[in-house]
PDB file of N, CA and C in Angstrom:
ATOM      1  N   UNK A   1     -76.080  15.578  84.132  1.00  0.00           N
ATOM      2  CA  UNK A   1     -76.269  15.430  82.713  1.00  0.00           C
ATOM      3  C   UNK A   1     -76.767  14.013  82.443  1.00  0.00           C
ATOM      4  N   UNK A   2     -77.763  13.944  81.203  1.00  0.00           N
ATOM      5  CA  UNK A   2     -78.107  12.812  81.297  1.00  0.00           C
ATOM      6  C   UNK A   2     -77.859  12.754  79.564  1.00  0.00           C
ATOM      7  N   UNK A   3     -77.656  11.282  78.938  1.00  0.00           N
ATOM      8  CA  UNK A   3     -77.924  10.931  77.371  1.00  0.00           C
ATOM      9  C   UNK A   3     -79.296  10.149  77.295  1.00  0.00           C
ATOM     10  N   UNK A   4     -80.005  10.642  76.429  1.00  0.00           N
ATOM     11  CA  UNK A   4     -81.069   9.888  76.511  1.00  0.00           C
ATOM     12  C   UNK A   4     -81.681   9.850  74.666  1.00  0.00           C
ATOM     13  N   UNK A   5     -82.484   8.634  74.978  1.00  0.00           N
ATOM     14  CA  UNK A   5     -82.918   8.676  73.591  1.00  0.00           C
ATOM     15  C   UNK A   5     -84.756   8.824  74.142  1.00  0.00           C
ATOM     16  N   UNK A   6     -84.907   8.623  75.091  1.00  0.00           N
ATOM     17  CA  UNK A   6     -86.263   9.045  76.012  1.00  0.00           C
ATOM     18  C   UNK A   6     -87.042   9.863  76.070  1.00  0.00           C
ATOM     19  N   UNK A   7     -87.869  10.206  75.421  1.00  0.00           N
ATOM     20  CA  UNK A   7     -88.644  12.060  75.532  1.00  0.00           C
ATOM     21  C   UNK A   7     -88.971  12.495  77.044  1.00  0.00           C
ATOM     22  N   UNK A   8     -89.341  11.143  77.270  1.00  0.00           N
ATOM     23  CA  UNK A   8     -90.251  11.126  78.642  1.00  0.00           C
ATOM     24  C   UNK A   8     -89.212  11.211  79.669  1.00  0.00           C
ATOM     25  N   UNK A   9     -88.109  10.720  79.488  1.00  0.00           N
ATOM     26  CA  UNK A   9     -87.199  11.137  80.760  1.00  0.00           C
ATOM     27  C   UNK A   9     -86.610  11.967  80.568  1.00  0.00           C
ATOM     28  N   UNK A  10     -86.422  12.632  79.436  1.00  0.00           N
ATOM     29  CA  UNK A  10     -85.810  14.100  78.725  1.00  0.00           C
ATOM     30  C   UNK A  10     -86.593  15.233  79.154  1.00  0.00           C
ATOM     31  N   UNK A  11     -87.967  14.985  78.849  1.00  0.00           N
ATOM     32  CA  UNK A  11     -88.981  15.826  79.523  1.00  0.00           C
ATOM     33  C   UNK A  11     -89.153  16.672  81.018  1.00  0.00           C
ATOM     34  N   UNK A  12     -88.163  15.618  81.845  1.00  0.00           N
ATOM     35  CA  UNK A  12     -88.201  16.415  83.369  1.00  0.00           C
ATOM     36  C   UNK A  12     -86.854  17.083  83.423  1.00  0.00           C
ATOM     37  N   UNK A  13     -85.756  17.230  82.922  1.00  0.00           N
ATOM     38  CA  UNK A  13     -84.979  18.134  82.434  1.00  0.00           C
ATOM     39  C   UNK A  13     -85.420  19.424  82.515  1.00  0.00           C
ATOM     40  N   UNK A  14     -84.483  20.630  82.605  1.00  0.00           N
ATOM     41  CA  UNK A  14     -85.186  21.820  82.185  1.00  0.00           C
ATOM     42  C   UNK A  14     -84.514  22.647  81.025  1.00  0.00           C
ATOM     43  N   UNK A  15     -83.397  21.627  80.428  1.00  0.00           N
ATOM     44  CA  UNK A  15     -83.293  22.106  79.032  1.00  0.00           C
ATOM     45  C   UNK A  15     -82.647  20.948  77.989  1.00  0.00           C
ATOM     46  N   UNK A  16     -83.326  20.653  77.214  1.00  0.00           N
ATOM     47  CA  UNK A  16     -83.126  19.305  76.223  1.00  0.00           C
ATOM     48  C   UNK A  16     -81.734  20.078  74.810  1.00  0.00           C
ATOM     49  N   UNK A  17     -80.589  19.263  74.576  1.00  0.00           N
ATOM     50  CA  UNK A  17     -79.830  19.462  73.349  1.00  0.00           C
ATOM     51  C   UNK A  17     -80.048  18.556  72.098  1.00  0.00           C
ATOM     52  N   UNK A  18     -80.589  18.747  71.023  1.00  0.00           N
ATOM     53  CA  UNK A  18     -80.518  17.866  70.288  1.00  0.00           C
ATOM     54  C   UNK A  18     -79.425  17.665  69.493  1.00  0.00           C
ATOM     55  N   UNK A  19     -78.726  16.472  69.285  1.00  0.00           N
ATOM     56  CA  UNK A  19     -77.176  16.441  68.574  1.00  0.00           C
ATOM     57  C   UNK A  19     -77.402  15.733  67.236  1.00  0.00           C
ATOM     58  N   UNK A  20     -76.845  16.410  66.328  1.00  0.00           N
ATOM     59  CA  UNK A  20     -77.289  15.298  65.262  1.00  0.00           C
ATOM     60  C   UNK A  20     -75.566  15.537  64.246  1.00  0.00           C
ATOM     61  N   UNK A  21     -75.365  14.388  63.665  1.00  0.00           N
ATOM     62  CA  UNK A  21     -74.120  14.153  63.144  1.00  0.00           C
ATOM     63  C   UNK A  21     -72.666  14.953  63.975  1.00  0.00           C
ATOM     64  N   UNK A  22     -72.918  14.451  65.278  1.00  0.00           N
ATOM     65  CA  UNK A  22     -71.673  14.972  66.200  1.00  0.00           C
ATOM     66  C   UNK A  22     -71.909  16.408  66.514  1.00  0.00           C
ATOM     67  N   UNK A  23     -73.021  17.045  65.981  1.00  0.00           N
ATOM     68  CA  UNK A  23     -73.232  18.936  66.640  1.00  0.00           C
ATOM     69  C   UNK A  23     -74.280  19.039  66.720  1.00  0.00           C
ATOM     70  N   UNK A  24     -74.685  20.050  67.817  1.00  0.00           N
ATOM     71  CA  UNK A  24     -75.742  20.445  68.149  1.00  0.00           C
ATOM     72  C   UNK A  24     -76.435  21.004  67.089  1.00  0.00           C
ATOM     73  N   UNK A  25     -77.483  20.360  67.206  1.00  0.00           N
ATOM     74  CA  UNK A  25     -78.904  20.526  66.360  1.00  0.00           C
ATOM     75  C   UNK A  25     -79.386  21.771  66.660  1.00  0.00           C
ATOM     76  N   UNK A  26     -80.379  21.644  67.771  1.00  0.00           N
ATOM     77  CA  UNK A  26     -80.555  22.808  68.171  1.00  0.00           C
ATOM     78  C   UNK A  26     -80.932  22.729  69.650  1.00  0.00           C
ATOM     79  N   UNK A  27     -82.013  22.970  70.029  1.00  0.00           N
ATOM     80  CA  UNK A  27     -82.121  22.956  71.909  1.00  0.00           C
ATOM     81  C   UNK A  27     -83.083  23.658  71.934  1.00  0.00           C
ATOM     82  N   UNK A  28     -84.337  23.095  73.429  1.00  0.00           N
ATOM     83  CA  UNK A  28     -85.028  23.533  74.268  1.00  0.00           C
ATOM     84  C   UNK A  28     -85.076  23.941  75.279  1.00  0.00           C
ATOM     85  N   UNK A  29     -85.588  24.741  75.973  1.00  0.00           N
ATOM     86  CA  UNK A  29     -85.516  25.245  77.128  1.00  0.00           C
ATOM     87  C   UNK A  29     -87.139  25.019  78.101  1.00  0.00           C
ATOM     88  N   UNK A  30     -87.011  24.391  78.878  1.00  0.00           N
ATOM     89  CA  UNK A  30     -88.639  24.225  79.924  1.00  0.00           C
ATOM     90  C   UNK A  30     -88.989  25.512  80.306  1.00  0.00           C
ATOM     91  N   UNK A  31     -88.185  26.318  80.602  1.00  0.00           N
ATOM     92  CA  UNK A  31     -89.101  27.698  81.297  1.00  0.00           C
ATOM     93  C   UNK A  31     -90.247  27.447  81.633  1.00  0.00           C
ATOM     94  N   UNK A  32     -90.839  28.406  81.861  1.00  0.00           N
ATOM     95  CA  UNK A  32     -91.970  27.925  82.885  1.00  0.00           C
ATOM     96  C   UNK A  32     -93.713  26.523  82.499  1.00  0.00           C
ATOM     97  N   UNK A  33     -92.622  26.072  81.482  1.00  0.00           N
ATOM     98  CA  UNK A  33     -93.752  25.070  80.620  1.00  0.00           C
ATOM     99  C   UNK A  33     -94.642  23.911  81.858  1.00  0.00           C
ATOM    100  N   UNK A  34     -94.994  23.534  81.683  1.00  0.00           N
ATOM    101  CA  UNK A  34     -95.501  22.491  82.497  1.00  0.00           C
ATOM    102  C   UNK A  34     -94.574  21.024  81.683  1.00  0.00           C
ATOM    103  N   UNK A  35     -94.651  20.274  82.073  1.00  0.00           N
ATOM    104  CA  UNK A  35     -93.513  18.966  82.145  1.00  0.00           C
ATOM    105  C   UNK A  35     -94.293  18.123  80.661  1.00  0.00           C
ATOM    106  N   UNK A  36     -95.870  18.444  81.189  1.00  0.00           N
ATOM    107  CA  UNK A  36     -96.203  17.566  80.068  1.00  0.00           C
ATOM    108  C   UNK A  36     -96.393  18.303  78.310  1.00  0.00           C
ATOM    109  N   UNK A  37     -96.841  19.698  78.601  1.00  0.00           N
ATOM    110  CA  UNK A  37     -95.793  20.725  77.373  1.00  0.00           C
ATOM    111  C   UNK A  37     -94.625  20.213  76.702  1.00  0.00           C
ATOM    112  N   UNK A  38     -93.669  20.440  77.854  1.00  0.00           N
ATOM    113  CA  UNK A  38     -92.433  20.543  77.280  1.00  0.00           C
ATOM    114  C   UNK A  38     -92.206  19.258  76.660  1.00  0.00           C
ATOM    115  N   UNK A  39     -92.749  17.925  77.415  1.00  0.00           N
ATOM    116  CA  UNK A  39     -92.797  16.744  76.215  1.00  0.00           C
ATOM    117  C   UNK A  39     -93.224  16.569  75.035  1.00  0.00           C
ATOM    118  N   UNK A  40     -94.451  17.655  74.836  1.00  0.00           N
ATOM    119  CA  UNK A  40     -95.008  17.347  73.244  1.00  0.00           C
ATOM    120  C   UNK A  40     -94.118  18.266  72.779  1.00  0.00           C
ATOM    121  N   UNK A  41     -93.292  19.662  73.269  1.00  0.00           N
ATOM    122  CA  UNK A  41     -92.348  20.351  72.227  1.00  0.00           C
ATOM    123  C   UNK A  41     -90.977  19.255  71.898  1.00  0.00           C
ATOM    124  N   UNK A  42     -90.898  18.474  72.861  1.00  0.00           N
ATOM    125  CA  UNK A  42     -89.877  17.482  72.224  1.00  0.00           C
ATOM    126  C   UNK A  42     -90.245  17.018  71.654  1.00  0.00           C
ATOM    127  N   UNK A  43     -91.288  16.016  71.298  1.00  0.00           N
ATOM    128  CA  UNK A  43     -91.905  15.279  70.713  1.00  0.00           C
ATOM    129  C   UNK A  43     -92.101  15.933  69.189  1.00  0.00           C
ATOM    130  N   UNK A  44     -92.484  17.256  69.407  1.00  0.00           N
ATOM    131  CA  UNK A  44     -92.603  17.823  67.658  1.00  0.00           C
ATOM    132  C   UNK A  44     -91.069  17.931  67.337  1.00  0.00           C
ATOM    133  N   UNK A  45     -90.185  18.141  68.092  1.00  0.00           N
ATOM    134  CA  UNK A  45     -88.667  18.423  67.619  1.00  0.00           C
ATOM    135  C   UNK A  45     -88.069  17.146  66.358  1.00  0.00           C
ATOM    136  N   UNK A  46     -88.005  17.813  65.366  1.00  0.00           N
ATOM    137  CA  UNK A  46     -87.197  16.421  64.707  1.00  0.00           C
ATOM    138  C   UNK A  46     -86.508  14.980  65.209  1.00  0.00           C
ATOM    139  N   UNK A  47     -86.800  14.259  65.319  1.00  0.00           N
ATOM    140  CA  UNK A  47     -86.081  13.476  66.066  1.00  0.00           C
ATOM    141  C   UNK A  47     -84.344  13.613  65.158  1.00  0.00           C
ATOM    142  N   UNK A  48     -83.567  13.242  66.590  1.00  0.00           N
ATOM    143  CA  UNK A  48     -82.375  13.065  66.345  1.00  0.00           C
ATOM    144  C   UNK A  48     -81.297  11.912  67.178  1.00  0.00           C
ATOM    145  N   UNK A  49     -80.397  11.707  66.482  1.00  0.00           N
ATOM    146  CA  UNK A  49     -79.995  10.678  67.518  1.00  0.00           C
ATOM    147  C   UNK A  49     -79.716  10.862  69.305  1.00  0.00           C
ATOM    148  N   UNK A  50     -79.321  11.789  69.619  1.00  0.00           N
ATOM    149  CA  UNK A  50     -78.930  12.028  71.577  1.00  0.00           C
ATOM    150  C   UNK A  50     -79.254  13.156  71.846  1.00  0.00           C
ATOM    151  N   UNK A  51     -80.047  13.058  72.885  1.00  0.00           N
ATOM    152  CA  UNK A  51     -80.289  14.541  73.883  1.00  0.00           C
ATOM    153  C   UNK A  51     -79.500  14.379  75.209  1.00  0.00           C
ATOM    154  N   UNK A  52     -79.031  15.737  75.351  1.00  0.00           N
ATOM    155  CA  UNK A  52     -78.167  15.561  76.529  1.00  0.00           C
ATOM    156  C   UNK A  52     -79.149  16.907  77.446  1.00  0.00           C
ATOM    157  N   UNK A  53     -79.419  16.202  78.748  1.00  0.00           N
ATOM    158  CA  UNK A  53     -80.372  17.192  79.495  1.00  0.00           C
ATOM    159  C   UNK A  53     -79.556  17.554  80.900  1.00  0.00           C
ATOM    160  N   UNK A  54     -79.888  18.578  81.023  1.00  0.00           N
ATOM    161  CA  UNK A  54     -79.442  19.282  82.388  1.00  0.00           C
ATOM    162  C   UNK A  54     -80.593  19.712  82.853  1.00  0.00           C
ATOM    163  N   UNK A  55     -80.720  19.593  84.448  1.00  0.00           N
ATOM    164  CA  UNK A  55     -81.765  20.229  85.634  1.00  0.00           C
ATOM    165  C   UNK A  55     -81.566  21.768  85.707  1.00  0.00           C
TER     166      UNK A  55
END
């Protein structure tokens, strides 16, 4: 598990949580995206304060 405020190191993850006021926001999943995809779907995601990523 990682905390990150990073897209780009969030990005090699294969599923991003977004947390916002202590609960989950909502969440991504990489499936079969390519790495640099799945960064611009973070990137459009609202920003929020912490993503917590798992491999």
């Amino acid at each position: 598990m990682m905390v990150t405020h990073d897209p780009v190191a969030a990005s090699y993850s294969g599923r991003v949580i977004f947390i916002k006021d202590g609960q989950m926001y909502t969440q991504l999943n990489k499936g079969d995206e390519t790495r640099q995809t799945f960064l611009k779907d973070i990137m459009k995601t609202q920003y929020v304060p912490y993503m917590r990523c798992w491999s």
